[in-house]
Structures are given as structure tokens and as C-alpha cells.
N, C-alpha and C. Protein backbone atom coordinates (compact mmCIF):
# COMPACT_ATOMS: atom_id res chain seq x y z
N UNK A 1 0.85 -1.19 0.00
CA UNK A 1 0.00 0.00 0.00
C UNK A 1 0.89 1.25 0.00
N UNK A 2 0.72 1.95 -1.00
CA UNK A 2 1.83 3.02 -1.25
C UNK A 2 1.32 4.34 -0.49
N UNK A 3 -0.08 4.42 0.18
CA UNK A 3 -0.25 5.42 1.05
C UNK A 3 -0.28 5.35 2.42
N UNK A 4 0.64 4.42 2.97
CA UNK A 4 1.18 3.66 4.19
C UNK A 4 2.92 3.64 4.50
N UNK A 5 3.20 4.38 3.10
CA UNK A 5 4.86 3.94 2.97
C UNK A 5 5.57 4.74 4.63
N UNK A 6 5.39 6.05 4.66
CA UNK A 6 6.24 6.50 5.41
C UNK A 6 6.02 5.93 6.79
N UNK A 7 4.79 5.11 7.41
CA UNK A 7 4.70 4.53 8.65
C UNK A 7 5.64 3.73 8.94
N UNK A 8 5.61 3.12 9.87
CA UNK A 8 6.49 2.03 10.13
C UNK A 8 5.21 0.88 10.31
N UNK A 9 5.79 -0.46 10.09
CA UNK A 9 4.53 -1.53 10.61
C UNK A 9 4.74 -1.80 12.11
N UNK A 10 5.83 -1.86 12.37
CA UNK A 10 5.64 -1.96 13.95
C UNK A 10 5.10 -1.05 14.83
N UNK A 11 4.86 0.53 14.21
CA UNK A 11 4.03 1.42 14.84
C UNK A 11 3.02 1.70 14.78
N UNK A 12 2.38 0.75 13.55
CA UNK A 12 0.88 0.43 13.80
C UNK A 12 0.42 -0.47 14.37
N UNK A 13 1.42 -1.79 14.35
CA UNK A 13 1.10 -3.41 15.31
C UNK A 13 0.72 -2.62 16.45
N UNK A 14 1.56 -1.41 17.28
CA UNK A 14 1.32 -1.35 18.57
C UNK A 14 0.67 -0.35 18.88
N UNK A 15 0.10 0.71 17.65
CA UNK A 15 -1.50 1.11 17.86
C UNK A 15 -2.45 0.28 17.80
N UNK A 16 -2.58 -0.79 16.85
CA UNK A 16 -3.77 -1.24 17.31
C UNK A 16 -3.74 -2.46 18.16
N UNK A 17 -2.10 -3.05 19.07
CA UNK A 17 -2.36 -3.64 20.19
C UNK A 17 -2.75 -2.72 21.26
N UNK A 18 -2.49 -1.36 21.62
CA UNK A 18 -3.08 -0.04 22.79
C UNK A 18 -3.93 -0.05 22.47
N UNK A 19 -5.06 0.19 20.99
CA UNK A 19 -6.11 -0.04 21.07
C UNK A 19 -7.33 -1.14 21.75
N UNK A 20 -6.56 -2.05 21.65
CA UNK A 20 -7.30 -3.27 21.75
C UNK A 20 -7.02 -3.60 23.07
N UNK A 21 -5.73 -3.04 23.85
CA UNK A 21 -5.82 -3.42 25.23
C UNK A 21 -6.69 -2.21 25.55
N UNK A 22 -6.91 -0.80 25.53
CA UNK A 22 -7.77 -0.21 25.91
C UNK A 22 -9.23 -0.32 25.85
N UNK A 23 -9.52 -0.63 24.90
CA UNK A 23 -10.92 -1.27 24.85
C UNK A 23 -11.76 -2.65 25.74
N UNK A 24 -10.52 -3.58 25.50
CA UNK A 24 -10.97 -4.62 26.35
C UNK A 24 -11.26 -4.02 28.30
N UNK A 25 -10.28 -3.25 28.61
CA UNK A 25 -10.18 -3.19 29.94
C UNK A 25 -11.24 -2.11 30.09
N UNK A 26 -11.89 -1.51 29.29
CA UNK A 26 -13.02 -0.53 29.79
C UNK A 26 -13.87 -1.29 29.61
N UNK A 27 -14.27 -2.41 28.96
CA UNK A 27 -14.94 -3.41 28.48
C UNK A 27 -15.34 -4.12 30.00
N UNK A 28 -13.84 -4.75 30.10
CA UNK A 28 -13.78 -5.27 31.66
C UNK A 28 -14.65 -4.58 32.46
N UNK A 29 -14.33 -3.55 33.64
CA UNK A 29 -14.11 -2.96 34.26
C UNK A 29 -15.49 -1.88 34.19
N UNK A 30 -16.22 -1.67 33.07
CA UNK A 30 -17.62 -1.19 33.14
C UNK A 30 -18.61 -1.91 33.49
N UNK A 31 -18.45 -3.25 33.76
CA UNK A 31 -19.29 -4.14 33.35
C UNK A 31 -19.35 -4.47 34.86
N UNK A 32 -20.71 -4.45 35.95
CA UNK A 32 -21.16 -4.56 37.42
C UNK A 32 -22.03 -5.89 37.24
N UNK A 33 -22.08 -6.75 38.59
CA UNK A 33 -22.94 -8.08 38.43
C UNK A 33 -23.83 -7.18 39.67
N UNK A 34 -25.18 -7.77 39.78
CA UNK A 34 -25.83 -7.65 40.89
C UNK A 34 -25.74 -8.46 41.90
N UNK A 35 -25.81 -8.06 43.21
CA UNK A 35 -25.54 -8.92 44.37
C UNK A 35 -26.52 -9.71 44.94
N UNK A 36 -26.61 -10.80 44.35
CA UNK A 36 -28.01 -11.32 44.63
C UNK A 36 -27.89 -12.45 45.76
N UNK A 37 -26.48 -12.69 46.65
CA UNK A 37 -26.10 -12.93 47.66
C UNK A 37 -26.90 -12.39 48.75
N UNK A 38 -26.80 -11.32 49.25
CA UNK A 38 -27.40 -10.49 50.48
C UNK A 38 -29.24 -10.53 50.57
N UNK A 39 -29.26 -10.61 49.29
CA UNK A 39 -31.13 -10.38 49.16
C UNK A 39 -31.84 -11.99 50.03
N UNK A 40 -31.19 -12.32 49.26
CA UNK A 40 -31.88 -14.09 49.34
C UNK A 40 -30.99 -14.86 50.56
N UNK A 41 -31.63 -15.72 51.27
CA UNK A 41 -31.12 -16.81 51.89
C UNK A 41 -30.58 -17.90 51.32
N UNK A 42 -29.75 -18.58 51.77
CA UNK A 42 -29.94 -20.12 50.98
C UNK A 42 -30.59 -21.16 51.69
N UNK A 43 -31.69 -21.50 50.76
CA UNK A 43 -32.91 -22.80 51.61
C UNK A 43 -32.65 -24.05 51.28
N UNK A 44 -32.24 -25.21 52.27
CA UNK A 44 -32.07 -25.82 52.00
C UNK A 44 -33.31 -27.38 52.40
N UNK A 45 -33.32 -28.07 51.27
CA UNK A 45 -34.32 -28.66 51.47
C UNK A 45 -33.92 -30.29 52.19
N UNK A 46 -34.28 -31.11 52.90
CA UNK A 46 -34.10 -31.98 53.63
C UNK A 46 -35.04 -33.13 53.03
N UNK A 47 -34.54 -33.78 52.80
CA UNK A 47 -35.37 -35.34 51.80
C UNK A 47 -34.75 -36.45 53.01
N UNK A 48 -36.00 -37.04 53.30
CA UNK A 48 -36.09 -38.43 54.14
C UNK A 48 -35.92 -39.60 53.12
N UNK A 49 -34.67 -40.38 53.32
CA UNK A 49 -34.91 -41.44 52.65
C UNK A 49 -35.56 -42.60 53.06
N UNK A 50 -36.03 -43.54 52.62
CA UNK A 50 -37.38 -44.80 53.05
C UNK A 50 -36.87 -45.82 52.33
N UNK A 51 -35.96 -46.90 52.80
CA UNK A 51 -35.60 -48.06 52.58
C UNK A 51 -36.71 -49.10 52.67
């Protein structure tokens, strides 16, 4: 590609590896679970066995 000449390729490999680590880790790191620990109990159920 002759409108690429004056870059270097290794200085784009490692724009778009900063890209791609930046994206993933906001990716990561935006992303909240709900705590559905505290709300609920854990019930546990008790089965009689009958030989």
C-alpha cells in the first residue's frame, strides 16, 4: 500500500495492540454483576430417605 509507505509496521502493530488493550479493559471494568447474595437466603431442602 503506497499510502502507508512513510509509517512504520511496527508502529501500527502497537496502535492497534493499545487499542485493543484499551478497549478490552473498559470493556472489563464497566461491566457490574448484581448482588443477589445479600437479598436471598440459601434454603435448603431436607429429603427423608425410606428403605
Amino acid at each position: 500500500m503506497p499510502q502507508m509507505a512513510p509509517l512504520s509496521w511496527i508502529n501500527l502493530f502497537i496502535l492497534f495492540i493499545i487499542t485493543y488493550m484499551i478497549l478490552n479493559s473498559l470493556n472489563y471494568f464497566s461491566f457490574t454483576y448484581n448482588n443477589k447474595t445479600s437479598s436471598t437466603s440459601l434454603k435448603s431442602k431436607k429429603i427423608n430417605w425410606k428403605w
